[in-house]
C-alpha atoms as a PDB file:
ATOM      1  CA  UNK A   1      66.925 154.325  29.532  1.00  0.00           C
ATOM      2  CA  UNK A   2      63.596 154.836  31.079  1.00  0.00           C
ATOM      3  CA  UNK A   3      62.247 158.773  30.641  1.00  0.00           C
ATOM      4  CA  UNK A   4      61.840 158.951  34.389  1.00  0.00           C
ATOM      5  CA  UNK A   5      65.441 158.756  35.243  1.00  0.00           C
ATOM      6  CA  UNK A   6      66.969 161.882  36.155  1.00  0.00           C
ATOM      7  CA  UNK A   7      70.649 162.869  36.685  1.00  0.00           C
ATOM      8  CA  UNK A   8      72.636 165.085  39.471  1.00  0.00           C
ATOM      9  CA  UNK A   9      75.574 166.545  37.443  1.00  0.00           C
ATOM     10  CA  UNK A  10      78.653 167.270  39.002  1.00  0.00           C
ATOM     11  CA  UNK A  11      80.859 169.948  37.680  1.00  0.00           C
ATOM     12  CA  UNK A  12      84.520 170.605  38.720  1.00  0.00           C
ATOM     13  CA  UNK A  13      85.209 174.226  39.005  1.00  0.00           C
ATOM     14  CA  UNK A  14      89.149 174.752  39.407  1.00  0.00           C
ATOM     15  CA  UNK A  15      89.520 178.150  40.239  1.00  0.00           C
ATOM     16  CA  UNK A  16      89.999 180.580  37.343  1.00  0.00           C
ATOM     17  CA  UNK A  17      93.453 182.269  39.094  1.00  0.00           C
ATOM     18  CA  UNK A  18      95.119 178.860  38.015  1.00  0.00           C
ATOM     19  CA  UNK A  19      93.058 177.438  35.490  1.00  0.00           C
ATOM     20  CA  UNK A  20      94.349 176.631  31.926  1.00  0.00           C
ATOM     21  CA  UNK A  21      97.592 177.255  32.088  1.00  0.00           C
ATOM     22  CA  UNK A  22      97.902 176.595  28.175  1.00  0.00           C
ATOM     23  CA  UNK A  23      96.000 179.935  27.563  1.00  0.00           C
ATOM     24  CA  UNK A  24      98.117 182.154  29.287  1.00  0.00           C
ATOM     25  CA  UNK A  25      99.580 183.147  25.945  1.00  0.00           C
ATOM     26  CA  UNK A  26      96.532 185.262  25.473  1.00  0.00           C
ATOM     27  CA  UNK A  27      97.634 187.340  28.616  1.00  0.00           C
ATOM     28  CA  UNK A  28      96.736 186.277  32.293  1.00  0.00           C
ATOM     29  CA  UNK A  29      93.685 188.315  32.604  1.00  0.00           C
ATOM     30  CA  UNK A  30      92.115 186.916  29.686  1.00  0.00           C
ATOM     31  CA  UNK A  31      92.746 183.175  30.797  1.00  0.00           C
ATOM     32  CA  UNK A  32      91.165 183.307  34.154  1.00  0.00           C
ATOM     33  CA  UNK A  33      87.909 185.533  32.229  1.00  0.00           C
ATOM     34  CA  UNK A  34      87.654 182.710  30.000  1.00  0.00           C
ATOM     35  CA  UNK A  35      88.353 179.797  32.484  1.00  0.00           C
ATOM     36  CA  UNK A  36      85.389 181.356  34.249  1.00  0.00           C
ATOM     37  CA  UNK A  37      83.539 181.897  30.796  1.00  0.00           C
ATOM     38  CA  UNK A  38      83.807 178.291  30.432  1.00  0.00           C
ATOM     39  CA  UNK A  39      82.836 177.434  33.880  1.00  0.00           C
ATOM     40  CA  UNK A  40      79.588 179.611  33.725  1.00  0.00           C
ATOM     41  CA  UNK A  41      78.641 178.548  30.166  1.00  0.00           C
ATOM     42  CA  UNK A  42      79.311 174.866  30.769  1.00  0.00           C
ATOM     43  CA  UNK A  43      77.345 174.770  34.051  1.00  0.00           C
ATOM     44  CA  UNK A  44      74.097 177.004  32.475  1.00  0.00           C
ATOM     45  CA  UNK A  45      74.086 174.507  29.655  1.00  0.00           C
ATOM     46  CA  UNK A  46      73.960 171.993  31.654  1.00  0.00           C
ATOM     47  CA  UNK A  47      71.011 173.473  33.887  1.00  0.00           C
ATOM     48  CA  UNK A  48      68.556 173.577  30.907  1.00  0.00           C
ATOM     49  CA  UNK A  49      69.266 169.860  29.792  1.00  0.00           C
ATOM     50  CA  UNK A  50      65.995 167.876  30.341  1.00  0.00           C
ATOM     51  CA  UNK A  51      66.713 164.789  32.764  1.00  0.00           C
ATOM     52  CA  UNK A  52      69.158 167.242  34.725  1.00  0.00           C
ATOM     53  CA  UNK A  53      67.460 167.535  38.220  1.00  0.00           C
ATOM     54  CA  UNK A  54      70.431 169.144  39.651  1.00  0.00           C
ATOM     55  CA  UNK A  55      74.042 170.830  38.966  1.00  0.00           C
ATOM     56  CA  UNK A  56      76.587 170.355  41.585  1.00  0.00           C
ATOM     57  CA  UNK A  57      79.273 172.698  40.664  1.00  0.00           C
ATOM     58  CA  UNK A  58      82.627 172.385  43.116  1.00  0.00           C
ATOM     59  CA  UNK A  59      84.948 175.043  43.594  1.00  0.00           C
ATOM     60  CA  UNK A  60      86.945 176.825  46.056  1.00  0.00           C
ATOM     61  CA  UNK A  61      86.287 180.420  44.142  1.00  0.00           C
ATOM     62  CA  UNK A  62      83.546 182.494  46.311  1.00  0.00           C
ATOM     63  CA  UNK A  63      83.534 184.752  43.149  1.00  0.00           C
ATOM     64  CA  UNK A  64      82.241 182.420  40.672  1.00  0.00           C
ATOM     65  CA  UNK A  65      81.207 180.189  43.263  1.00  0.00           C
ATOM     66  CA  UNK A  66      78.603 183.528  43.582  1.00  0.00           C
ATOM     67  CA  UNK A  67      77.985 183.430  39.853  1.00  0.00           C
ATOM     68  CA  UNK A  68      77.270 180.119  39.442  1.00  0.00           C
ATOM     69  CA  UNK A  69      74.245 180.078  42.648  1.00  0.00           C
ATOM     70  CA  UNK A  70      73.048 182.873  40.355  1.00  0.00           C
ATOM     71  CA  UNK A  71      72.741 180.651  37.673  1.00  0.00           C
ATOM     72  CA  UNK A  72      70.887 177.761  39.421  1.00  0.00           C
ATOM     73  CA  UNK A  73      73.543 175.340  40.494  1.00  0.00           C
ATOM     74  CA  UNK A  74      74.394 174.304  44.115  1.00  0.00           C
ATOM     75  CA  UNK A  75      77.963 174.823  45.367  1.00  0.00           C
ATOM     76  CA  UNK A  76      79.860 172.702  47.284  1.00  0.00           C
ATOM     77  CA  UNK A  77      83.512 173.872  48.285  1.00  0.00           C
ATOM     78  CA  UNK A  78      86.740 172.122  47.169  1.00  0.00           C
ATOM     79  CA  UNK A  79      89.222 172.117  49.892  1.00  0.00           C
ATOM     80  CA  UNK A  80      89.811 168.825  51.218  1.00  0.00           C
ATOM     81  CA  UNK A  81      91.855 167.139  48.165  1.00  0.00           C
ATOM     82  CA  UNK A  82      94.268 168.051  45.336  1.00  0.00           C
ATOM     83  CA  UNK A  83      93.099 164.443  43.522  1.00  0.00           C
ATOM     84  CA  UNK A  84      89.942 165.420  41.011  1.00  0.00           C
ATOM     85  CA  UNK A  85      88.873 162.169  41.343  1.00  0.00           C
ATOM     86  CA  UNK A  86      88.611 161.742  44.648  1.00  0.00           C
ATOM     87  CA  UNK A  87      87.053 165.240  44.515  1.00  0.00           C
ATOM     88  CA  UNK A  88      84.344 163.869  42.200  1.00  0.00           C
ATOM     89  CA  UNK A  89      84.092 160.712  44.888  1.00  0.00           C
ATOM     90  CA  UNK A  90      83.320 162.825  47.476  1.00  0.00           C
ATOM     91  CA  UNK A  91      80.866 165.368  45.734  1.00  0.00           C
ATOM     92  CA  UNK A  92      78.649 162.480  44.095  1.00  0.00           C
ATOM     93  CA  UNK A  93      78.623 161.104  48.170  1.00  0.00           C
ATOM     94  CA  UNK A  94      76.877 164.196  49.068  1.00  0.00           C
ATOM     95  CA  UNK A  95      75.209 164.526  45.901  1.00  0.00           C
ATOM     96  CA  UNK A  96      73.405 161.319  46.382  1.00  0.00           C
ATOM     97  CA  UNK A  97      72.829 161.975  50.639  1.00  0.00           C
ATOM     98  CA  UNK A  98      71.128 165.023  49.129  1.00  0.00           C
ATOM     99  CA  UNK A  99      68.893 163.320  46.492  1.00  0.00           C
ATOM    100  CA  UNK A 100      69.365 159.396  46.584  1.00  0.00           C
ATOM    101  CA  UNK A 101      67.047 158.835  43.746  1.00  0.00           C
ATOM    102  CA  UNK A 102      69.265 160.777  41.330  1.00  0.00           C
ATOM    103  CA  UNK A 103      71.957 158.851  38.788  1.00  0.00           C
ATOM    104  CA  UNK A 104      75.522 160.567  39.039  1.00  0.00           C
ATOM    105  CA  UNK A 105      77.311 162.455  35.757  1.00  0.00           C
ATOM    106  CA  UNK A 106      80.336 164.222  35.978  1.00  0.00           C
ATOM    107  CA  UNK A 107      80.675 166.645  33.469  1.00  0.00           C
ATOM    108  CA  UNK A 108      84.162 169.007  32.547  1.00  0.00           C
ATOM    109  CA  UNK A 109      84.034 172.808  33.470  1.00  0.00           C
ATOM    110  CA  UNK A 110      85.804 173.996  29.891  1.00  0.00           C
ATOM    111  CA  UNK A 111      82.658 173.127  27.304  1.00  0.00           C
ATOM    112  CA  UNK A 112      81.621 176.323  26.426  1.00  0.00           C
ATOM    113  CA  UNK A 113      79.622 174.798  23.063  1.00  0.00           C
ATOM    114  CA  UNK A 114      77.992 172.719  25.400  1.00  0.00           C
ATOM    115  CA  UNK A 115      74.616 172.545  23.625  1.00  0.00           C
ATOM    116  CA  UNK A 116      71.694 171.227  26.422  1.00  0.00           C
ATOM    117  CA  UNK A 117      70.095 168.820  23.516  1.00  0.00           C
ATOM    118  CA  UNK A 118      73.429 167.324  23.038  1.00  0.00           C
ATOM    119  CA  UNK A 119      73.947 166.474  26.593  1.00  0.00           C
ATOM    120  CA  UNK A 120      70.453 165.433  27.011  1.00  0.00           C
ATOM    121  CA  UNK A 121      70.743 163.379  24.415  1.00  0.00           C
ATOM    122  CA  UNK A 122      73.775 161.302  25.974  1.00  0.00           C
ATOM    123  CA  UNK A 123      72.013 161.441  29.159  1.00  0.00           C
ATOM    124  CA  UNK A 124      69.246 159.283  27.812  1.00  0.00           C
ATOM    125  CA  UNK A 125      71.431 157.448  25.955  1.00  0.00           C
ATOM    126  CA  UNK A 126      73.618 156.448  29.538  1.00  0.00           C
ATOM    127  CA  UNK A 127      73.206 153.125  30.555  1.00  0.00           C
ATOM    128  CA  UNK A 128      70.950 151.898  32.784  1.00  0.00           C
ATOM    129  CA  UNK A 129      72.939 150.337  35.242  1.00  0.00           C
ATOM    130  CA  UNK A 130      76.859 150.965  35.641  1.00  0.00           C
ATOM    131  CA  UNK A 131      78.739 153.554  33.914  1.00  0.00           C
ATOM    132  CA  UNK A 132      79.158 155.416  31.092  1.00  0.00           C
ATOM    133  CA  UNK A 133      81.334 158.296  29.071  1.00  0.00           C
ATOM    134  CA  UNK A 134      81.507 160.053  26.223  1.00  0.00           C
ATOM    135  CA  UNK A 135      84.852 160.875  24.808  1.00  0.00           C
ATOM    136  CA  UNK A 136      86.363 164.103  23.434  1.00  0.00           C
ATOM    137  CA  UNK A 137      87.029 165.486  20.334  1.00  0.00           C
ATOM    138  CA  UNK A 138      90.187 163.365  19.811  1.00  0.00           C
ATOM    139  CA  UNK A 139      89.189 160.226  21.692  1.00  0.00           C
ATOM    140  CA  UNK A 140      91.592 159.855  24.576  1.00  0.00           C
ATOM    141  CA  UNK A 141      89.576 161.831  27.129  1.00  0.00           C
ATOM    142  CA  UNK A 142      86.664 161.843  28.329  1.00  0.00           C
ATOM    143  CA  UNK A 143      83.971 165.141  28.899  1.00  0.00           C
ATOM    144  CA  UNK A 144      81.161 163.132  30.745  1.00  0.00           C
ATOM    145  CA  UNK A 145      81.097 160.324  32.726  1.00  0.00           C
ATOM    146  CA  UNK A 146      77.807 158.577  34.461  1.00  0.00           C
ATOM    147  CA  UNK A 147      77.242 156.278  36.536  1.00  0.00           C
ATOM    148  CA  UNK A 148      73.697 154.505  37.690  1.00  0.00           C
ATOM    149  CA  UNK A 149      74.646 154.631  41.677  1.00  0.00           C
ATOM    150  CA  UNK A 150      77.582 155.712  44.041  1.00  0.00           C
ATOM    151  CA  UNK A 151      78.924 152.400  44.096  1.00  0.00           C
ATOM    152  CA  UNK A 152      78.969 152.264  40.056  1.00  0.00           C
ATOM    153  CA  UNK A 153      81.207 155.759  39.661  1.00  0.00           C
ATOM    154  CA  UNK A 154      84.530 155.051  39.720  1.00  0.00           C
ATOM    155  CA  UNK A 155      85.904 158.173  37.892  1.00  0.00           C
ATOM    156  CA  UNK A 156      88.990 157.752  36.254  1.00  0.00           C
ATOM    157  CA  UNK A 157      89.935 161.584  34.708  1.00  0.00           C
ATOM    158  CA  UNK A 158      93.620 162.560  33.728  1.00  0.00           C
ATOM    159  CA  UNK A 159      95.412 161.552  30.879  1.00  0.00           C
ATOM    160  CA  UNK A 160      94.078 158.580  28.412  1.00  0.00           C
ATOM    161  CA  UNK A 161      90.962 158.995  30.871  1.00  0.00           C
ATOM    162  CA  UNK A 162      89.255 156.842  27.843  1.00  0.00           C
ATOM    163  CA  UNK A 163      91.244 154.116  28.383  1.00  0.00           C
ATOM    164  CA  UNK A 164      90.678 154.123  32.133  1.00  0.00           C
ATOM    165  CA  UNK A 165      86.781 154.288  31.926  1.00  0.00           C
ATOM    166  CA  UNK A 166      86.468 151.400  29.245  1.00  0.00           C
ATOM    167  CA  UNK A 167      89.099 149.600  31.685  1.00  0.00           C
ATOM    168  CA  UNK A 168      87.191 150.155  34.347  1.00  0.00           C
ATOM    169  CA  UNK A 169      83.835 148.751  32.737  1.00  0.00           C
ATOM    170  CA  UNK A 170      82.005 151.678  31.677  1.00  0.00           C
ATOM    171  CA  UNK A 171      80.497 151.648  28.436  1.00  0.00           C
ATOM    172  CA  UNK A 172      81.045 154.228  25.914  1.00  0.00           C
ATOM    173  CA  UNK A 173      78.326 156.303  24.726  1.00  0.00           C
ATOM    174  CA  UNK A 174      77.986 157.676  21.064  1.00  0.00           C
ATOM    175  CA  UNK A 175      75.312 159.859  21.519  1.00  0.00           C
ATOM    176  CA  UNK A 176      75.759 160.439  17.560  1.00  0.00           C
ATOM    177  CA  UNK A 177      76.585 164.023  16.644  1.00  0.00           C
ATOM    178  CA  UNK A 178      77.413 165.958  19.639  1.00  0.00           C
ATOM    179  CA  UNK A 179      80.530 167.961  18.936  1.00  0.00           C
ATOM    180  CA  UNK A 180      79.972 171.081  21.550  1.00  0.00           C
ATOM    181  CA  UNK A 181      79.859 167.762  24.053  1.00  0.00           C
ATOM    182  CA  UNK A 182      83.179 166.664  23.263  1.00  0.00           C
ATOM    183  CA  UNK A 183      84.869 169.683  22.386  1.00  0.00           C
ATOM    184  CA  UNK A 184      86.772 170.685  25.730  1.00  0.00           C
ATOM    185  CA  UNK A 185      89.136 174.141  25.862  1.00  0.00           C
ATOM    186  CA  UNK A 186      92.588 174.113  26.921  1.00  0.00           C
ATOM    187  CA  UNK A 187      94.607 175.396  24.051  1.00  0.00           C
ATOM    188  CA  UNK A 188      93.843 178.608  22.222  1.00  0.00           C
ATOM    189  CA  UNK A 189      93.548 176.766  18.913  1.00  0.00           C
ATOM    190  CA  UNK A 190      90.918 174.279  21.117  1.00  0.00           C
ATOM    191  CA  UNK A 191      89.040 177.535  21.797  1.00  0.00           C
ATOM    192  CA  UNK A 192      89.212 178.563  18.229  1.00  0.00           C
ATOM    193  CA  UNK A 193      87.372 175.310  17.123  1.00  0.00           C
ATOM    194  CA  UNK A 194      84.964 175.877  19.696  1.00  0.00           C
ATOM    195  CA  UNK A 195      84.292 179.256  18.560  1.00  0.00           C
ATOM    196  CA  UNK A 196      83.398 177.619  15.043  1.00  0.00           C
ATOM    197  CA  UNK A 197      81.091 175.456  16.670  1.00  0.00           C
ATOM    198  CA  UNK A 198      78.805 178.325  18.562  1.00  0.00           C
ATOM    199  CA  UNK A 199      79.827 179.223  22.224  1.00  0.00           C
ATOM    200  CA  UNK A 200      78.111 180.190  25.251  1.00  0.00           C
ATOM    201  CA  UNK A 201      77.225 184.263  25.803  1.00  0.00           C
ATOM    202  CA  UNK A 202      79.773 184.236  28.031  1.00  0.00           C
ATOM    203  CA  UNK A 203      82.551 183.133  26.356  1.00  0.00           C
ATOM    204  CA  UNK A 204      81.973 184.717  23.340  1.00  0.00           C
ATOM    205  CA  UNK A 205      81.764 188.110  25.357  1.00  0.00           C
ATOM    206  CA  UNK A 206      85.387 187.508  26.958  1.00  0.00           C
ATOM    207  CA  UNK A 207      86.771 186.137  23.335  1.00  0.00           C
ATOM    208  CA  UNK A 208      85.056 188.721  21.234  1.00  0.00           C
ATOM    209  CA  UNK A 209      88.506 190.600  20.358  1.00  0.00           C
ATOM    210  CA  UNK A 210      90.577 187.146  20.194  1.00  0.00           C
ATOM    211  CA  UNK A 211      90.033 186.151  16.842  1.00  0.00           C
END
């Protein structure tokens, strides 16, 4: 991919009061801090990575929605579906009405080892034209998908969201050793493996006394 392409990222932000339901073991407070952690981490990784010209985080929660302007992202609020990929739809719409020079990514809120080389480096490894994902840790999700123009991105997220993006054409992207990348959080033994990989200030602030 040619050096002078640059990406709009989209990030969707589900708010914190009902996000990851699967850590609620670790007491309710604690869940929404670190679905926020994540959030936050994920978003200021993602604002360092070189070809990333913008982050579009979308959420409905003023609170982090606050936070994450702080950061450097733009905002856009989350009210008009319950379907995330319809959500996506519409955000990379605006995204590109915004800046229509930009390729699309979507990118999951709950990477808090997100390292910005590793993302950079499947950025520029993203095809040129259609789309492209990289899979998680255990290969039947995906943590970032891209696509070349509006028309191209055709996000497919849920379960066996793998399956659905190779169905649907895109082309999978190795990216070689990016393990912070794939490594998405919704179980507390997910967060534990995380936590061996390096995690953002953030996170490791709100999961200091977990482990």
């Amino acid at each position: 991919m040619s050096p002078d392409i640059a990406f709009g990222v989209i990030v969707p932000v589900k708010s914190p009061a009902f996000a990851k339901s699967r850590l609620g073991g670790l007491g309710d407070d604690v869940r929404r801090d670190l679905a926020a952690a994540f959030a936050a981490d994920t978003v200021a990784a993602a604002l360092r990575t070189e070809r990333v010209a913008v982050v579009l985080a979308v959420t409905d929660d003023h609170r982090l929605a606050r936070e994450l302007v702080t950061l450097g992202a733009e905002v856009l609020p989350d009210g008009t579906t319950d379907d995330l990929n319809r959500t996506l739809v519409q955000a990379a719409a605006e995204l590109i009405r915004r800046a229509p020079m930009l390729h699309l990514a979507a990118l999951c809120a709950d990477l808090p080892a997100l390292r910005s080389e590793d993302l950079g480096r499947a950025l520029s490894q993203a095809p040129a034209a259609g789309m492209g994902f990289v899979a998680d840790t255990d290969r039947i999700g995906t943590t970032l998908l891209t696509a070349s123009t509006l028309e191209h991105f055709r996000p497919g997220f849920g379960g066996h969201s793998r399956s659905v993006h190779l169905a649907r054409g895109a082309q999978e992207i190795e990216a070689g050793d990016v393990p912070g990348l794939r490594r998405d959080v919704d179980t507390p033994s997910d967060l534990a493996a995380a936590l061996g990989l390096g995690i953002g200030p953030l996170t490791s602030r709100v999961a200091a006394d977990l482990f």
